[in-house]
Protein backbone atom coordinates (compact mmCIF):
# COMPACT_ATOMS: atom_id res chain seq x y z
CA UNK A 1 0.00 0.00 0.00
CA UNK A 2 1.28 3.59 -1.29
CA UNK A 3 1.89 5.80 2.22
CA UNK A 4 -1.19 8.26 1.28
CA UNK A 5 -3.28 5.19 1.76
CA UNK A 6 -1.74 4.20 4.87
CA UNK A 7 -2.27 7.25 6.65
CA UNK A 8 -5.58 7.84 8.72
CA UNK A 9 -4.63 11.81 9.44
CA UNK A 10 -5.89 14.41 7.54
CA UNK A 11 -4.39 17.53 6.66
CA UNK A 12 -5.76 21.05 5.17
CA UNK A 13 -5.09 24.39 3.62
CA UNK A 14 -7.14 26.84 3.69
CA UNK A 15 -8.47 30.56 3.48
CA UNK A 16 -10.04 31.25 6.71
CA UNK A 17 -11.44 34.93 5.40
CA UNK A 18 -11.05 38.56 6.50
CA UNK A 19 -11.06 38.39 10.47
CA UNK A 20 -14.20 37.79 12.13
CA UNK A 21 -16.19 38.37 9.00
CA UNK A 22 -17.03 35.08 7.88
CA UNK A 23 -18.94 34.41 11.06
CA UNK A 24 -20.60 38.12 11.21
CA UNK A 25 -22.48 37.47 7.97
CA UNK A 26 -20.36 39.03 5.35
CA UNK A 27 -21.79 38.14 1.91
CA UNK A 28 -18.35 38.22 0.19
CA UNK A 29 -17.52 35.02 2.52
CA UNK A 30 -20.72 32.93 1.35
CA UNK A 31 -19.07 30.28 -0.19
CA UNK A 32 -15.95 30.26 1.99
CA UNK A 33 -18.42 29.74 5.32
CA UNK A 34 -20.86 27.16 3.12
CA UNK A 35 -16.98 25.01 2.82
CA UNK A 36 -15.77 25.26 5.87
CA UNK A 37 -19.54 24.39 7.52
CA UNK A 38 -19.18 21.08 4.78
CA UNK A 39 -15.11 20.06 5.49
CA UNK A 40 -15.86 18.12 8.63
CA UNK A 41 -17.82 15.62 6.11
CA UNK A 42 -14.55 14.96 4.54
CA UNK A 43 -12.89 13.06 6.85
CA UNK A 44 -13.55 11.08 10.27
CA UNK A 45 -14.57 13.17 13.62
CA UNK A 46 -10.70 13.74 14.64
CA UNK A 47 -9.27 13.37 18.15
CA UNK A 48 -7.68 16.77 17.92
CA UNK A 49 -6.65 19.44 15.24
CA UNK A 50 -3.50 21.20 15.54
CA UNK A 51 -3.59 24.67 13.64
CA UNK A 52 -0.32 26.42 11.90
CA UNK A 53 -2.25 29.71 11.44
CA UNK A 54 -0.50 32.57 9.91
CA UNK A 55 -1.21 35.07 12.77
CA UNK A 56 1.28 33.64 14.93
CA UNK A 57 5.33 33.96 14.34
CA UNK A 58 8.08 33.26 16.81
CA UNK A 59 11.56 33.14 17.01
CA UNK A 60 11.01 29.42 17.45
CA UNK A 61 8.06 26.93 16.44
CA UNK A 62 6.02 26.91 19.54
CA UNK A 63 2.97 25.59 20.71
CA UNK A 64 0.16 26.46 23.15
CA UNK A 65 -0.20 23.88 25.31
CA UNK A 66 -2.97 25.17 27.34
CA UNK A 67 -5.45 22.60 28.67
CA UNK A 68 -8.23 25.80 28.36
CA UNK A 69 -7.06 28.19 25.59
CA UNK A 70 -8.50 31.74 25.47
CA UNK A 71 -9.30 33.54 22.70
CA UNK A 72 -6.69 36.45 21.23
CA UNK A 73 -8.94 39.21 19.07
CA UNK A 74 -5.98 39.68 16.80
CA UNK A 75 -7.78 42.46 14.59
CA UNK A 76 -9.39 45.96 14.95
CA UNK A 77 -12.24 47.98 13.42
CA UNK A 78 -15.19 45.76 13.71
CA UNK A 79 -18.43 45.75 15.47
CA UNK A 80 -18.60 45.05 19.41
CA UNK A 81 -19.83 41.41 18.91
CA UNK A 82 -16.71 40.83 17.25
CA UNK A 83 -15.09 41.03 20.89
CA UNK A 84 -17.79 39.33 22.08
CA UNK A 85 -16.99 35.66 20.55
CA UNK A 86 -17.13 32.64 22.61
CA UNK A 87 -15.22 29.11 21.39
CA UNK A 88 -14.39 27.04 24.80
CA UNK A 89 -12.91 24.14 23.04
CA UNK A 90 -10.23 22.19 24.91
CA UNK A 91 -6.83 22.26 24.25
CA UNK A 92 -4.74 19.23 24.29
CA UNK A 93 -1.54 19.34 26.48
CA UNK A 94 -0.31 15.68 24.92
CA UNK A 95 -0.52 16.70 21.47
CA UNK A 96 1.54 19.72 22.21
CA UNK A 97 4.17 17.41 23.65
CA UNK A 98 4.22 15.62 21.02
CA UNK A 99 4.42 18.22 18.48
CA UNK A 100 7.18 19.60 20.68
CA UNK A 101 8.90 16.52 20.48
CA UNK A 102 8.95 15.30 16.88
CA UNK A 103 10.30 19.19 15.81
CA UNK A 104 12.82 18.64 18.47
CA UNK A 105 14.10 15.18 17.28
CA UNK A 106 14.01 16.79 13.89
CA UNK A 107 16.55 19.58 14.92
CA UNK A 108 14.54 22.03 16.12
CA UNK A 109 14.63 24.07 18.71
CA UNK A 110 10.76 25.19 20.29
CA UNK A 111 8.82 26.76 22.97
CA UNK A 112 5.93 26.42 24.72
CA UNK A 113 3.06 28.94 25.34
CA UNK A 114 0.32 29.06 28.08
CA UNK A 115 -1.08 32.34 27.96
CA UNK A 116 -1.38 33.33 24.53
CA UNK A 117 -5.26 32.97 23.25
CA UNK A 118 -5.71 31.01 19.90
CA UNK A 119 -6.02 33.61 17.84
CA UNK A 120 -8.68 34.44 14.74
CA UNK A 121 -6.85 32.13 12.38
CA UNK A 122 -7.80 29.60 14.76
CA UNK A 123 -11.23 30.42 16.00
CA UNK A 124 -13.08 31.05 12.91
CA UNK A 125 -12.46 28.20 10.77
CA UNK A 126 -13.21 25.83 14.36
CA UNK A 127 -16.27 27.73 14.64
CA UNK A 128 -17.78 26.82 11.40
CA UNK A 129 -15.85 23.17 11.15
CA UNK A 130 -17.08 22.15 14.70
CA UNK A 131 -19.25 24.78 16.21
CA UNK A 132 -20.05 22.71 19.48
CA UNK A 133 -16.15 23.07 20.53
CA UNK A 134 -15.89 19.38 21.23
CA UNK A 135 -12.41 19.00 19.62
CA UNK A 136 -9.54 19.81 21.27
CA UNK A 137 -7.57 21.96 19.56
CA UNK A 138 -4.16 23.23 19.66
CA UNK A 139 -2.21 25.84 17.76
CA UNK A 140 1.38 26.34 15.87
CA UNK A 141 3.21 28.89 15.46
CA UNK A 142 5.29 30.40 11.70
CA UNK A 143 8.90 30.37 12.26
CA UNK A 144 9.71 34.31 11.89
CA UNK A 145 11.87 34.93 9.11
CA UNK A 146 9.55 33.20 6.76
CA UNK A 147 12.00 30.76 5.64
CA UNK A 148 9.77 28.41 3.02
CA UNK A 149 12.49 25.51 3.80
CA UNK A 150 12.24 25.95 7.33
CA UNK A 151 8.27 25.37 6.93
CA UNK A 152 8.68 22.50 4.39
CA UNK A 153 11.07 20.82 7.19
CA UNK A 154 8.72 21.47 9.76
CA UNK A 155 5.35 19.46 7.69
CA UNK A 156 7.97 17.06 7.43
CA UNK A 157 9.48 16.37 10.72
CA UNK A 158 5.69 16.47 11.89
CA UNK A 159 4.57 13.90 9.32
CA UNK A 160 3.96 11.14 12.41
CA UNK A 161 1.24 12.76 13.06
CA UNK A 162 -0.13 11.80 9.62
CA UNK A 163 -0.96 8.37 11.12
CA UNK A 164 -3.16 9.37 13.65
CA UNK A 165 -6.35 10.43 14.00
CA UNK A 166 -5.79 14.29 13.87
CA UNK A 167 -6.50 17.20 11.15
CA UNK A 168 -3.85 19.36 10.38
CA UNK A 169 -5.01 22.81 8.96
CA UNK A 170 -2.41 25.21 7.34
CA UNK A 171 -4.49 28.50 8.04
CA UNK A 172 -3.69 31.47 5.59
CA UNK A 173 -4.87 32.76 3.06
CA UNK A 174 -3.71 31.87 -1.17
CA UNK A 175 -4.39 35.33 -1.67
CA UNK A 176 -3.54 38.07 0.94
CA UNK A 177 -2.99 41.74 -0.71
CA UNK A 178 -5.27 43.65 2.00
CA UNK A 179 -5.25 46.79 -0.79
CA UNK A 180 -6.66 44.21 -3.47
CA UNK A 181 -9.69 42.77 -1.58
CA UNK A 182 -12.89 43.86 -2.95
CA UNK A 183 -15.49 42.74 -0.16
CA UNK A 184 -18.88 44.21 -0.85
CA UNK A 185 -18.13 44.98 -4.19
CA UNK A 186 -18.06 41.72 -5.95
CA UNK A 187 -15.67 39.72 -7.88
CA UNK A 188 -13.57 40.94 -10.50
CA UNK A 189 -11.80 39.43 -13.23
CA UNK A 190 -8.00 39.06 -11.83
CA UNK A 191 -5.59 37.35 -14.52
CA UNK A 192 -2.12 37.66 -12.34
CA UNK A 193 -4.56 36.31 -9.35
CA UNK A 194 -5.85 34.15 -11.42
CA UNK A 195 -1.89 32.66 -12.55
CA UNK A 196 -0.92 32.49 -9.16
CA UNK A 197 -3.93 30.16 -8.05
CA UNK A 198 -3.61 28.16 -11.06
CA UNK A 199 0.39 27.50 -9.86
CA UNK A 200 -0.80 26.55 -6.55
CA UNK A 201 -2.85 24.42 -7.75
CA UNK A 202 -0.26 22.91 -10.63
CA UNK A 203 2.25 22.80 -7.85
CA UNK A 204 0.21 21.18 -5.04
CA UNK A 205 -1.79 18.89 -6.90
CA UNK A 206 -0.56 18.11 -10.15
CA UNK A 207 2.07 15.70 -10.95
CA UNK A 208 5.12 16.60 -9.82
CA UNK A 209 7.41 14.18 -7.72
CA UNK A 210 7.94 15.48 -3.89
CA UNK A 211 11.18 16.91 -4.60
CA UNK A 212 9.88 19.09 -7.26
CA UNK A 213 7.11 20.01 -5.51
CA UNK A 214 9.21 21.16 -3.05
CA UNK A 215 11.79 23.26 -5.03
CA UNK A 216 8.62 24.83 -6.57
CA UNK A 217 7.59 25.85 -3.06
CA UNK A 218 10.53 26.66 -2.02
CA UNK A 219 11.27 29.26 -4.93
CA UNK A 220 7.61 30.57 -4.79
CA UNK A 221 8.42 33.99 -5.62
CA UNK A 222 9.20 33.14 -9.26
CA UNK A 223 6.07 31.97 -9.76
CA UNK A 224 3.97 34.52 -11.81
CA UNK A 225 1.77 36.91 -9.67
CA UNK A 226 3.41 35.90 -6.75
CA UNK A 227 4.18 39.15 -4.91
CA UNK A 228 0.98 40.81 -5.89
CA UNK A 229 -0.83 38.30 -4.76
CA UNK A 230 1.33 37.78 -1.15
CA UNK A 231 2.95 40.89 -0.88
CA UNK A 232 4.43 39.42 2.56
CA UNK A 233 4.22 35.30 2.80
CA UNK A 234 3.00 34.56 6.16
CA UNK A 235 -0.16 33.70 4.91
CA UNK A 236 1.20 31.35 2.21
CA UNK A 237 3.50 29.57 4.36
CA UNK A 238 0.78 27.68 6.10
CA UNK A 239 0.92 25.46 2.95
CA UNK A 240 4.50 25.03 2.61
CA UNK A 241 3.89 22.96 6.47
CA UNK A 242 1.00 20.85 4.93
CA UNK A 243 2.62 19.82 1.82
CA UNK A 244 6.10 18.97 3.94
CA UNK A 245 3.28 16.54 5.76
CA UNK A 246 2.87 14.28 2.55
CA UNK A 247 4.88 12.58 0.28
CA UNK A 248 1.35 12.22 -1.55
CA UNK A 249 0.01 15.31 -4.01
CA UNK A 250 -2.61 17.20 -2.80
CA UNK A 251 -6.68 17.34 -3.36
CA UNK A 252 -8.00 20.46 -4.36
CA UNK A 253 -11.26 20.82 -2.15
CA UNK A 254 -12.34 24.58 -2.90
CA UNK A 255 -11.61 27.25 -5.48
CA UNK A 256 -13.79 30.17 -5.01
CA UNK A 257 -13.94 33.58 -3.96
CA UNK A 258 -13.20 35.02 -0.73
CA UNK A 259 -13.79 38.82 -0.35
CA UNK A 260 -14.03 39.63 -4.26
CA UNK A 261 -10.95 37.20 -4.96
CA UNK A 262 -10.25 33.53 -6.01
CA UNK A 263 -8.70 31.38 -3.23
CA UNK A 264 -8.36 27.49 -3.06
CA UNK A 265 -8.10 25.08 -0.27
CA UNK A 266 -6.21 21.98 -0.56
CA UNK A 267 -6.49 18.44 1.14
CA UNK A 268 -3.67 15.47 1.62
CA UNK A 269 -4.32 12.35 3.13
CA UNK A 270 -7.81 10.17 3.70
């Protein structure tokens, strides 16, 4: 049996939306809340789901390993209910061990967190996945610096956790120029968007063998559109960790738009 087919984990990529919007009824994040609400259906109820969201960067991967994580509003300007958000899922101490551990045995070095909140990149996409906060849930940090190797190593020396029971969710965004968004104005046609999704896409998901995939990755910013469309990477990078996870291509799951532009979401595993 080929390793994707061995594996029982799950891992994602995705575009979890313009800060609390998606859950405050923004009609520019329609389809983007109608996937996320769907993507449990995709895989079994997991045990946990560790989060690599691209709100979080440290000197250091490091984890929260809170058994009760609070919530960190990591965004201004909105309406008071957007302060006002409640999510009491659990966290899961173990799992943060163990993510601690397998980066550690894979060189390296990582810290541990117990006050920081989970923050938005976290929240909102558990929200809509699994609304009744029944899955613990523990969060990742970016590696600052924004090294693309650093983040393929990192999917890689955490690829263990690809045969067990967990969902992994890269959480950025494909595209992520904040002057570019068009929100309430609708979608419009975007060619170098457009180029850049379809290279995700060719890149993630089409044939290539891993180390290919990987070099392509790695020297994203020759890929056409690629600073328009991520004028600073942090919210790209999230996929860089889930791709390192698989030896397997990925799935593309969604491609849609997102606040007036195309994004896509990507799957590996069961």
């Amino acid at each position: 049996m080929s390793r994707k087919e061995n594996q029982t984990g799950t891992a994602v990529y995705l575009s979890h939306g313009g800060g609390p919007l998606p859950i405050l009824g923004d009609s520019s994040h329609l389809a983007m809340v109608n996937f996320m609400k769907k993507l449990p259906g995709m895989f079994e109820k997991p045990d946990a789901v560790l989060v690599i969201s691209a709100h979080w960067e440290e000197q250091v991967p490091a984890v929260i390993n809170s058994a009760a994580p609070s919530l960190l509003f990591d965004y201004y300007g909105f309406p008071q209910q957007a302060y006002e958000i409640e999510y009491r899922a659990p966290g899961e101490p173990g799992l943060a061990a163990t993510v601690k551990e397998l980066l550690e045995t894979a060189g390296f070095s990582t810290g541990n967190e117990s006050v920081r909140g989970i923050d938005h990149g976290v929240f909102i996409p558990m929200m809509l996945m699994y609304p009744e906060a029944d899955i613990p849930v523990v969060q990742l940090s970016l590696i600052r610096g924004l090294s693309p190797k650093a983040h393929i190593a990192m999917g890689k020396a955490l690829s263990p956790l690809m045969n067990r029971n967990i969902v992994i969710i890269g959480s950025g965004f494909s595209f992520h120029n904040m002057q570019k968004f068009t929100f309430g104005r609708g979608n419009e046609a975007d060619p170098v968007n457009d180029s850049f999704q379809d290279w995700i896409i060719d890149t993630a998901s089409g044939s290539h063998g891993r180390d290919e995939r990987e070099r392509l990755l790695t020297e994203w910013t020759d890929a056409p559109g690629a600073r328009y469309c991520h004028p600073r990477e942090e919210h790209l990078l999230p996929l860089h960790v889930c791709s390192g996870l698989s030896s397997s291509p990925a799935e593309v799951i969604f491609d849609d738009y997102i606040a007036g532009k195309r994004a896509v979401a990507l799957k590996w595993g069961r």
